[in-house]
C-alpha atoms as a PDB file:
ATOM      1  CA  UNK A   1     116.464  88.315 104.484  1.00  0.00           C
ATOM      2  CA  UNK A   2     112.707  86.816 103.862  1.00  0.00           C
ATOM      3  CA  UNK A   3     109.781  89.419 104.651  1.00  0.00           C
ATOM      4  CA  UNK A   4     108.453  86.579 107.468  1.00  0.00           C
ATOM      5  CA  UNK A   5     111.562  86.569 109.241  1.00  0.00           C
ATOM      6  CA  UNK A   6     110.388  88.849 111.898  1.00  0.00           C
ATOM      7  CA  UNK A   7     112.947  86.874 114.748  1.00  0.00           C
ATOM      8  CA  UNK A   8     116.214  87.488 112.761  1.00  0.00           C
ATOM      9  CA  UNK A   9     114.933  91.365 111.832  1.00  0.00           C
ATOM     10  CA  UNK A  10     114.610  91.755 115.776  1.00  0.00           C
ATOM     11  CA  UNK A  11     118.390  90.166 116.527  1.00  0.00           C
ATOM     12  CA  UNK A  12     119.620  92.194 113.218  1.00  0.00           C
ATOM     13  CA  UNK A  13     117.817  95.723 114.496  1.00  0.00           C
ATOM     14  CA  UNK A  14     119.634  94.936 118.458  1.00  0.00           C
ATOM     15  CA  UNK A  15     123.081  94.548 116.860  1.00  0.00           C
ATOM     16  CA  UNK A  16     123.135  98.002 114.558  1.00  0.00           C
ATOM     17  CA  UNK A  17     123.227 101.029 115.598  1.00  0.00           C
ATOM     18  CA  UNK A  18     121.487 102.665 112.691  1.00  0.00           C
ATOM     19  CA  UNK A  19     117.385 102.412 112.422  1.00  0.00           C
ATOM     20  CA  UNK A  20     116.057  99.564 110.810  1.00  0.00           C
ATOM     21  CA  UNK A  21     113.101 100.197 108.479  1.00  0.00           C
ATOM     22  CA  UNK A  22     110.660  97.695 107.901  1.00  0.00           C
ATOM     23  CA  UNK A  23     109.124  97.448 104.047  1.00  0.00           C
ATOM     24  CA  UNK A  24     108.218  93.920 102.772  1.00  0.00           C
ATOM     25  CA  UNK A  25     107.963  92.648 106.217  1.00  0.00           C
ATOM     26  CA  UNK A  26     104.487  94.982 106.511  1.00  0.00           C
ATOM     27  CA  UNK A  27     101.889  94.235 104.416  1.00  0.00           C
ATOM     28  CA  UNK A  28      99.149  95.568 106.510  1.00  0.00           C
ATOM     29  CA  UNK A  29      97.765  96.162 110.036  1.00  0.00           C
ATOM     30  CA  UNK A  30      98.303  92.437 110.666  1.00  0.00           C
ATOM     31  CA  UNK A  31     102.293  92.497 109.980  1.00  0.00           C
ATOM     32  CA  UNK A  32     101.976  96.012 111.862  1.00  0.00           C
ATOM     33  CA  UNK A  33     101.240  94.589 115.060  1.00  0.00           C
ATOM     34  CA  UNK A  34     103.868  91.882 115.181  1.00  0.00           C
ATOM     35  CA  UNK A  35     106.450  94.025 114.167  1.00  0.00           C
ATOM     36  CA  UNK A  36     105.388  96.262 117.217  1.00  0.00           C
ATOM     37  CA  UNK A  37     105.080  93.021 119.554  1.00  0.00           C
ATOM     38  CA  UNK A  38     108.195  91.866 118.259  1.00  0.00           C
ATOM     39  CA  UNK A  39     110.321  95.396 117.803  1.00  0.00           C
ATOM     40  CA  UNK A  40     111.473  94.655 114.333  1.00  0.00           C
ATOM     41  CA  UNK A  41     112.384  97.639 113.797  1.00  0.00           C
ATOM     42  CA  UNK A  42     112.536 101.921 114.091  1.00  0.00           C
ATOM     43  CA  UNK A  43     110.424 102.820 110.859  1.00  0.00           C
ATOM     44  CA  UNK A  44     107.595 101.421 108.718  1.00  0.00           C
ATOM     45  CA  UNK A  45     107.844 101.988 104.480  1.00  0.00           C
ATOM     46  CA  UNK A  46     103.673 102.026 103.618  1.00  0.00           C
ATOM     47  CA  UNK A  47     102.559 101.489 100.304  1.00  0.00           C
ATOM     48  CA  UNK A  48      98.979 102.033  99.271  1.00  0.00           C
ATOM     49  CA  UNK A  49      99.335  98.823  96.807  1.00  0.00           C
ATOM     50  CA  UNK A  50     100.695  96.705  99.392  1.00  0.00           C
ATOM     51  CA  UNK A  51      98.763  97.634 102.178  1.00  0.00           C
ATOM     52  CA  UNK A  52      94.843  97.073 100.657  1.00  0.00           C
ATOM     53  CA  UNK A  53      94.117 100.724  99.804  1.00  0.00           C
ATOM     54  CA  UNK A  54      94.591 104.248 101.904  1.00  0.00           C
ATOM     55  CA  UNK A  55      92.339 102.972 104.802  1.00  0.00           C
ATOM     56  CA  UNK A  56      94.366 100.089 105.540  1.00  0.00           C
ATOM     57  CA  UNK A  57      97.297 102.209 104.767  1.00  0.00           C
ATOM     58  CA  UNK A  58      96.417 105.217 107.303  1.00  0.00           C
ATOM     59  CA  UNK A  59      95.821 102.764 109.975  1.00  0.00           C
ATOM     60  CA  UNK A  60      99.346 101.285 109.447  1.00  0.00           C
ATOM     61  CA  UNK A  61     100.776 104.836 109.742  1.00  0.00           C
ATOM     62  CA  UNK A  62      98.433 105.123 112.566  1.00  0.00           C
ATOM     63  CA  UNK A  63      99.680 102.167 114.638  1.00  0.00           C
ATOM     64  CA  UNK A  64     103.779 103.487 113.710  1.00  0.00           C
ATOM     65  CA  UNK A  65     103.040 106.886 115.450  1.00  0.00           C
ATOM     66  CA  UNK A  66     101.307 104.934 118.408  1.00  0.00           C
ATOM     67  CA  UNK A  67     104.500 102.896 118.738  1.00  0.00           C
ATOM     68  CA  UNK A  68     106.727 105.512 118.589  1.00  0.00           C
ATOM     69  CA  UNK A  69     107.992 104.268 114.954  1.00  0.00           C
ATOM     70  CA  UNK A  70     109.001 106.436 111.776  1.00  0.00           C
ATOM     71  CA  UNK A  71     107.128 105.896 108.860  1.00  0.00           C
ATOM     72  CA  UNK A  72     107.626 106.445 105.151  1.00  0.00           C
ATOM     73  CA  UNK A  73     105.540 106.766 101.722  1.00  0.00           C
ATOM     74  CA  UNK A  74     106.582 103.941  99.379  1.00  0.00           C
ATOM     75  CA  UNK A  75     105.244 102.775  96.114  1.00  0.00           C
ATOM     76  CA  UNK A  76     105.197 100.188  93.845  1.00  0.00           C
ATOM     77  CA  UNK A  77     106.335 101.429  90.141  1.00  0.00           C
ATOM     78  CA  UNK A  78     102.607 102.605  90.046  1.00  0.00           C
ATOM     79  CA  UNK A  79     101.220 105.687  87.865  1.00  0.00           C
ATOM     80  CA  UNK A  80     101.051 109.537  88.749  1.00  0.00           C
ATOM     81  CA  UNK A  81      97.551 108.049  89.869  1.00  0.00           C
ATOM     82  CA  UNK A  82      98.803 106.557  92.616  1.00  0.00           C
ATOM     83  CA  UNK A  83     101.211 108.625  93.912  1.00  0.00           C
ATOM     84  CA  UNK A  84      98.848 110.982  94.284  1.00  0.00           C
ATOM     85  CA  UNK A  85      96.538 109.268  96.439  1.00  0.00           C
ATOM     86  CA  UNK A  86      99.617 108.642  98.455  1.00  0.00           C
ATOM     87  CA  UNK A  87     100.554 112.782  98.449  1.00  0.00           C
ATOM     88  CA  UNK A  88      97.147 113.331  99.901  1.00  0.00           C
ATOM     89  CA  UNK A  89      97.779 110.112 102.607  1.00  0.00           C
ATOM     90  CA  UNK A  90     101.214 110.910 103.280  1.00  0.00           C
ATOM     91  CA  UNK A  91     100.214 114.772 104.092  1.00  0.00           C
ATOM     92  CA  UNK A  92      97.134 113.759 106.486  1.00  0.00           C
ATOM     93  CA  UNK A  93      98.787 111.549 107.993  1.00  0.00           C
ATOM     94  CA  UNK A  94     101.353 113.149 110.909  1.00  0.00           C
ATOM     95  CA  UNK A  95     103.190 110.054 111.566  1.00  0.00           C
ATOM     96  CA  UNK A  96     104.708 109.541 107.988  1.00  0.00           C
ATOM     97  CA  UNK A  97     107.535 111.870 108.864  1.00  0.00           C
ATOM     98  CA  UNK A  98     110.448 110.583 106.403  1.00  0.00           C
ATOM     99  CA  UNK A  99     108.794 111.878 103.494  1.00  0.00           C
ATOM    100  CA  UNK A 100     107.998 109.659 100.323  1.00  0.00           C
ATOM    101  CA  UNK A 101     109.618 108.182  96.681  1.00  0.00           C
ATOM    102  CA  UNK A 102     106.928 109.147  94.888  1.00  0.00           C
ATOM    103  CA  UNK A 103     109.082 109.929  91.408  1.00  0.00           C
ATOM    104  CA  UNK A 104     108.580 106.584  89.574  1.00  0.00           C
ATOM    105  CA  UNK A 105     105.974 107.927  87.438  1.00  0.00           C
ATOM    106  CA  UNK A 106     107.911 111.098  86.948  1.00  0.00           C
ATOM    107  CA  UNK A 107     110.984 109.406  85.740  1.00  0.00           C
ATOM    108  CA  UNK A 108     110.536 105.811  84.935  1.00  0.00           C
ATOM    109  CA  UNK A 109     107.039 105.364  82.763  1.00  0.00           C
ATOM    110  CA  UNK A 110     107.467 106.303  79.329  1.00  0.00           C
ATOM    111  CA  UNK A 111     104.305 107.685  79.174  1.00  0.00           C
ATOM    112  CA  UNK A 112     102.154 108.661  82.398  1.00  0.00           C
ATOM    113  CA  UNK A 113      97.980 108.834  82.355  1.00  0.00           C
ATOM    114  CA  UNK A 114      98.039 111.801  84.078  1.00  0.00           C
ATOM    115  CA  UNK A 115      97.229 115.148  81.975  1.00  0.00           C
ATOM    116  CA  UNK A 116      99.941 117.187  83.460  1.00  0.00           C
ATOM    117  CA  UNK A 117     103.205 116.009  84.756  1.00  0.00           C
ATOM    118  CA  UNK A 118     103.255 114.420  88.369  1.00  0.00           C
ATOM    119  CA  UNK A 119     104.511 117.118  90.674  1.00  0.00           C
ATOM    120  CA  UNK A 120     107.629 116.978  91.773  1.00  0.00           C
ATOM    121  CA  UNK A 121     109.965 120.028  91.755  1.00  0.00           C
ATOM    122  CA  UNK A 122     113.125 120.458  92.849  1.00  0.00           C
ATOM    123  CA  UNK A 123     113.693 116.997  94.775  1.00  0.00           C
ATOM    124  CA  UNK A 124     110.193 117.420  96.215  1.00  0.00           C
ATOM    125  CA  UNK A 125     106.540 116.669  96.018  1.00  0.00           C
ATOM    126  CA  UNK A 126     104.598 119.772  95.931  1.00  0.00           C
ATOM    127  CA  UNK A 127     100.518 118.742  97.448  1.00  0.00           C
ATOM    128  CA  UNK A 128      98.008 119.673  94.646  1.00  0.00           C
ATOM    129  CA  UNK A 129      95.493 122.156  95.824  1.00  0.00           C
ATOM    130  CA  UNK A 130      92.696 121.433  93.433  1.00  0.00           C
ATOM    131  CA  UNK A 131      89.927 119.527  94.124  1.00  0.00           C
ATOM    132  CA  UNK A 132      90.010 115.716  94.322  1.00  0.00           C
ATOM    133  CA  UNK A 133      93.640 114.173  94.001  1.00  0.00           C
ATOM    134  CA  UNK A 134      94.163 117.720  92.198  1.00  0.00           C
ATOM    135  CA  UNK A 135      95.337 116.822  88.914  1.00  0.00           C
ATOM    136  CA  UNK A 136      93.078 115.230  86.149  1.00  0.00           C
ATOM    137  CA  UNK A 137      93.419 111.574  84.804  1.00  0.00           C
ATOM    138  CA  UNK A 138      93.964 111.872  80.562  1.00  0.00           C
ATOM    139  CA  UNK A 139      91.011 109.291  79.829  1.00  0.00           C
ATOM    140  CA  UNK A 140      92.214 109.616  75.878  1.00  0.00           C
ATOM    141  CA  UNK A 141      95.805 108.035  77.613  1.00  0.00           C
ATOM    142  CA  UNK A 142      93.721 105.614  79.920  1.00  0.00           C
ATOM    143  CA  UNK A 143      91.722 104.238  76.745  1.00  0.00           C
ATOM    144  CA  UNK A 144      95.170 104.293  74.412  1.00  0.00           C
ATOM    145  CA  UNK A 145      96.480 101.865  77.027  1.00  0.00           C
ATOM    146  CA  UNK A 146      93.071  99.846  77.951  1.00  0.00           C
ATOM    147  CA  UNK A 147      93.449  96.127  77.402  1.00  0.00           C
ATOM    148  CA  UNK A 148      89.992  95.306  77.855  1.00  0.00           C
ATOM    149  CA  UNK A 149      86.440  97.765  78.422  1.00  0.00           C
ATOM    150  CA  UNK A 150      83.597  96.416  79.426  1.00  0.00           C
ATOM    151  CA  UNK A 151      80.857  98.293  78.392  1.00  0.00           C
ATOM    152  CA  UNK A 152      78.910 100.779  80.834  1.00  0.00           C
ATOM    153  CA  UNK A 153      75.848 101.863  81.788  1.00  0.00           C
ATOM    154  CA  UNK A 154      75.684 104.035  78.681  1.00  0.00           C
ATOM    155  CA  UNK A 155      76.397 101.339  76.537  1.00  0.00           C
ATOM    156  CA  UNK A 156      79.834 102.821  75.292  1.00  0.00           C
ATOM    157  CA  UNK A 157      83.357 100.969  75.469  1.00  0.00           C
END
């Protein structure tokens, strides 16, 4: 069915008797707060991407947990980048309890701009304990596949 059709996700979600999770349907706090007003469904799929950023994204999870909703770490076919950022969300944030499918980068890019593989080890995603997202961004990879620099304050490209 469509993403908008929040009345037929509410009739589908009555007749099952397996939880209904929500993903295109929530695109940020807005969607969030019909879907609770309208009981679309049991669980909430957040994606940094389609959210706005991990703000908007936290406050989605936030809102899940306040409705007594499950909530789980999606993505978007983005880099090692991203699914970091969404390691460190999905790990502060106590109401994403179904865990995450952070292995696109891991198993679907040719080539990741990460400088060491994405960590995911034995059907899990381990939490990076160094500083920052915990693993470095290969800026000779990020430049390989730039389409277009600007130049910067130092006047390189």
């Amino acid at each position: 069915m469509k993403a908008d059709q929040f009345r037929l996700m509410a009739r589908l979600r009555d007749s099952l008797d397996v939880p209904l999770l929500a993903d295109e349907s929530i695109f940020g706090p807005e969607d969030m707060t019909r879907a609770i007003d309208e009981q679309i469904c049991d669980g909430v799929s957040i994606k940094i991407m389609k959210t706005g950023g991990l703000k908007r994204a936290g406050i989605v999870a936030e809102m899940a947990r306040a409705a007594g909703l499950t909530a789980y770490g999606g993505d978007m076919f983005e880099t090692g980048l991203a699914h970091l950022a969404g390691t460190h969300m999905i790990a502060a944030n106590p109401g994403i309890t179904l865990g995450c499918e952070f292995y696109q980068a891991k198993y679907f890019l040719e080539e990741d701009i990460l400088a060491e593989a994405f960590p995911v080890r034995d059907g899990f995603v381990e939490i990076p304990e160094q500083p920052g997202l915990g693993i470095s961004v290969d800026l000779d990879k990020v430049r390989h596949y730039t389409l277009h620099a600007s130049e910067g304050s130092n006047g390189s490209q």
